[in-house]
C-alpha atoms as a PDB file:
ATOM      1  CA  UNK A   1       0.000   0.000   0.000  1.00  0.00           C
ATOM      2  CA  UNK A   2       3.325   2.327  -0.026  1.00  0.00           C
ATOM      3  CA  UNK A   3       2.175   3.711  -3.469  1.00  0.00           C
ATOM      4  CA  UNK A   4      -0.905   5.384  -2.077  1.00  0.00           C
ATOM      5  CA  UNK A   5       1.168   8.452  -0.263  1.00  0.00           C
ATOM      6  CA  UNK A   6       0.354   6.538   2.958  1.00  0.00           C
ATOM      7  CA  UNK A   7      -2.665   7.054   3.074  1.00  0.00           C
ATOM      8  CA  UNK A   8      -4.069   4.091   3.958  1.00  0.00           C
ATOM      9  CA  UNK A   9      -1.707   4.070   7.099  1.00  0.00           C
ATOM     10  CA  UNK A  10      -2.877   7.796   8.110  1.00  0.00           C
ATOM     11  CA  UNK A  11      -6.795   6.302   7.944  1.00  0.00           C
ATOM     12  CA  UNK A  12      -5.678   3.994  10.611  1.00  0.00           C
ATOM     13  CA  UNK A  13      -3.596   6.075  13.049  1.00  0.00           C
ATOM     14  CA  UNK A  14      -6.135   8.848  12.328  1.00  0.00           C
ATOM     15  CA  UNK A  15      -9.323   7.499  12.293  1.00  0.00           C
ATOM     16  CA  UNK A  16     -12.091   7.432   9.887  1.00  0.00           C
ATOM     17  CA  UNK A  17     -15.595   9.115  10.169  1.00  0.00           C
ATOM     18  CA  UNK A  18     -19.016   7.374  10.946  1.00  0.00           C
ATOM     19  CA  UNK A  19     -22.421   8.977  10.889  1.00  0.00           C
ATOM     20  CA  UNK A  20     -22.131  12.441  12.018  1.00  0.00           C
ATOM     21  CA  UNK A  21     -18.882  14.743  13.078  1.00  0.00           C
ATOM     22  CA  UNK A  22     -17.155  11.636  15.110  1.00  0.00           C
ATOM     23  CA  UNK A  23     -14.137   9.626  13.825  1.00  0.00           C
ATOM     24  CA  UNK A  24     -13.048   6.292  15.835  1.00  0.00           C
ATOM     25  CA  UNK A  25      -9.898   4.565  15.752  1.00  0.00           C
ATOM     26  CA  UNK A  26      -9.234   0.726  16.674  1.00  0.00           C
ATOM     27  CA  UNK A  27     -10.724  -0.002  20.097  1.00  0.00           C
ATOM     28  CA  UNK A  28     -12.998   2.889  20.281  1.00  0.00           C
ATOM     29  CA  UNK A  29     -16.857   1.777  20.672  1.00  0.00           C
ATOM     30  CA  UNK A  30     -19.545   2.654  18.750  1.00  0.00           C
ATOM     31  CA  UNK A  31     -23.273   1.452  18.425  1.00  0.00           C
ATOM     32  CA  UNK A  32     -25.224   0.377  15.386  1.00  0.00           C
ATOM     33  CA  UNK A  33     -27.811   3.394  14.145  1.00  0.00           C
ATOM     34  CA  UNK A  34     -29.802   0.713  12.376  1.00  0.00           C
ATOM     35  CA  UNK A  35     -30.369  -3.544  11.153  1.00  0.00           C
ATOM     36  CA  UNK A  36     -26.575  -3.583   9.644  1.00  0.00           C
ATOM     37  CA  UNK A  37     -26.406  -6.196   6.477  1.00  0.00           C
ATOM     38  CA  UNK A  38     -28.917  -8.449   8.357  1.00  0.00           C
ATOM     39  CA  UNK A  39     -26.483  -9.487  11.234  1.00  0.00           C
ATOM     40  CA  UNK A  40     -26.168  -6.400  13.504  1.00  0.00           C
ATOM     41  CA  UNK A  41     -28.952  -5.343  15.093  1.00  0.00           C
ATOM     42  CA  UNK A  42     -30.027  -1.820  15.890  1.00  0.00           C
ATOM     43  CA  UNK A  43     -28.497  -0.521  19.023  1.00  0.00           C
ATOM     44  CA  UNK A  44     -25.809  -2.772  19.286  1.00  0.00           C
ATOM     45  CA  UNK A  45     -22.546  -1.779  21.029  1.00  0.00           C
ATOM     46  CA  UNK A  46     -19.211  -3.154  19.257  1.00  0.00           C
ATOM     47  CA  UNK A  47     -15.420  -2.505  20.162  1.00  0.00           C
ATOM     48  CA  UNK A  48     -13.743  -1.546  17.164  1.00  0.00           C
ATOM     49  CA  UNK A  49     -11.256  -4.604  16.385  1.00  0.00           C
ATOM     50  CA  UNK A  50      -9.292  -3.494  13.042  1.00  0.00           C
ATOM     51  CA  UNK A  51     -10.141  -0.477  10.352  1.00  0.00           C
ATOM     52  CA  UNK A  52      -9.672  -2.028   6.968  1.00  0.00           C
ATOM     53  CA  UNK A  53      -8.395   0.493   4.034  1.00  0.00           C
ATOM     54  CA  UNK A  54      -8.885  -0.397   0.799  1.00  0.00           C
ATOM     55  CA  UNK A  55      -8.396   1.755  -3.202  1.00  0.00           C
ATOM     56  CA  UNK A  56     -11.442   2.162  -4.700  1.00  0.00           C
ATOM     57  CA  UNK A  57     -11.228   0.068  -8.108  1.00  0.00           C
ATOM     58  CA  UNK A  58     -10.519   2.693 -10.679  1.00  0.00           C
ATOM     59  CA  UNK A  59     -12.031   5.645  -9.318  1.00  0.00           C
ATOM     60  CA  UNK A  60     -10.431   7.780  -6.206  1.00  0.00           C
ATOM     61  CA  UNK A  61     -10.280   7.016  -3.268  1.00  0.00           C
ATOM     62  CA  UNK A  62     -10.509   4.708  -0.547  1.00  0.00           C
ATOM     63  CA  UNK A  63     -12.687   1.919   0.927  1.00  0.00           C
ATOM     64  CA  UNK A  64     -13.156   2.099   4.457  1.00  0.00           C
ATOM     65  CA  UNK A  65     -14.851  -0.840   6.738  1.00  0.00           C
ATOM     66  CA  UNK A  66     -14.826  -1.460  10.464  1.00  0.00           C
ATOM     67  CA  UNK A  67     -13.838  -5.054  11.915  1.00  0.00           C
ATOM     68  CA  UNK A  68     -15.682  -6.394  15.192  1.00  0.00           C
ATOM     69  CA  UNK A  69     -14.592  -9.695  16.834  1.00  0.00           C
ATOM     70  CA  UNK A  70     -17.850 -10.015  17.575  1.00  0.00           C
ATOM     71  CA  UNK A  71     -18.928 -10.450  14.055  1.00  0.00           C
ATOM     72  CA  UNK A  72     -17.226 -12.018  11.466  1.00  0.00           C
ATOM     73  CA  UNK A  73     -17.189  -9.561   8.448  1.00  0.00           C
ATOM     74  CA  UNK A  74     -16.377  -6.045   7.145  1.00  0.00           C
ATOM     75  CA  UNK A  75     -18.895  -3.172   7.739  1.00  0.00           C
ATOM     76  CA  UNK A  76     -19.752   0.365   6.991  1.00  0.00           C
ATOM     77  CA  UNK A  77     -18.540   3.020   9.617  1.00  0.00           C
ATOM     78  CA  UNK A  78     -21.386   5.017   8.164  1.00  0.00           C
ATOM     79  CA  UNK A  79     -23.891   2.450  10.233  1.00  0.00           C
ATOM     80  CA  UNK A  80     -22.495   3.380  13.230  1.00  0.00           C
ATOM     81  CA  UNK A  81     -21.997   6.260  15.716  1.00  0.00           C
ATOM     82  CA  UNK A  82     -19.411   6.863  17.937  1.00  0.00           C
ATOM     83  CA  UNK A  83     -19.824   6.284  21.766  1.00  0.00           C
ATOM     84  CA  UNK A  84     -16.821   5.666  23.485  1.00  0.00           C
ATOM     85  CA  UNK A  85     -13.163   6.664  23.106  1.00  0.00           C
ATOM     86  CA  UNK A  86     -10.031   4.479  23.385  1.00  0.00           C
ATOM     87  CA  UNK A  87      -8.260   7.394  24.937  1.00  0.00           C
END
C-alpha cells in the first residue's frame, strides 16, 4: 500500500468518520444506528477490532470498513456512531 502516499496508514492512526462529526480509531466503541447487512442489530454496542483500508477500483479514493470480533465480516462506519473513546 506504499504507493498510495500513505494514506491508507494515516486512515488507521487517524481514524475514519461514521455517521455524524465523530471519527473512531481501533478499540474505540460505537453502536449500530440501524439492522446492519442483516447481522447487527439496531443498538448494538461493538469494540472496534481493526479499520480495513482499501483503493477504490478505478475511481479515487478509498474503501473504508470497520472489523468487530464479535462479528465475522467487514462493515460500513457510516452504520455506526461513535460512543466511546479508546483514549
Amino acid at each position: 500500500m506504499a504507493k498510495f502516499g500513505g494514506y491508507p496508514e494515516k486512515f488507521r492512526q487517524e481514524g475514519v468518520r461514521v455517521h455524524g462529526p465523530d471519527i473512531v480509531k481501533v478499540g474505540d466503541e460505537v453502536e449500530s444506528i440501524r439492522f446492519v447487512m442483516g447481522i447487527i442489530p439496531k443498538g448494538t454496542r461493538l469494540k472496534i477490532a481493526d479499520i480495513l483500508i482499501t483503493p477504490n477500483g478505478n475511481t479515487r479514493g478509498f474503501i473504508k470498513r470497520l472489523i468487530f470480533d464479535e462479528y465475522e465480516g467487514e462493515f460500513n462506519p457510516n452504520r455506526f456512531i461513535k460512543v466511546t473513546s479508546s483514549e
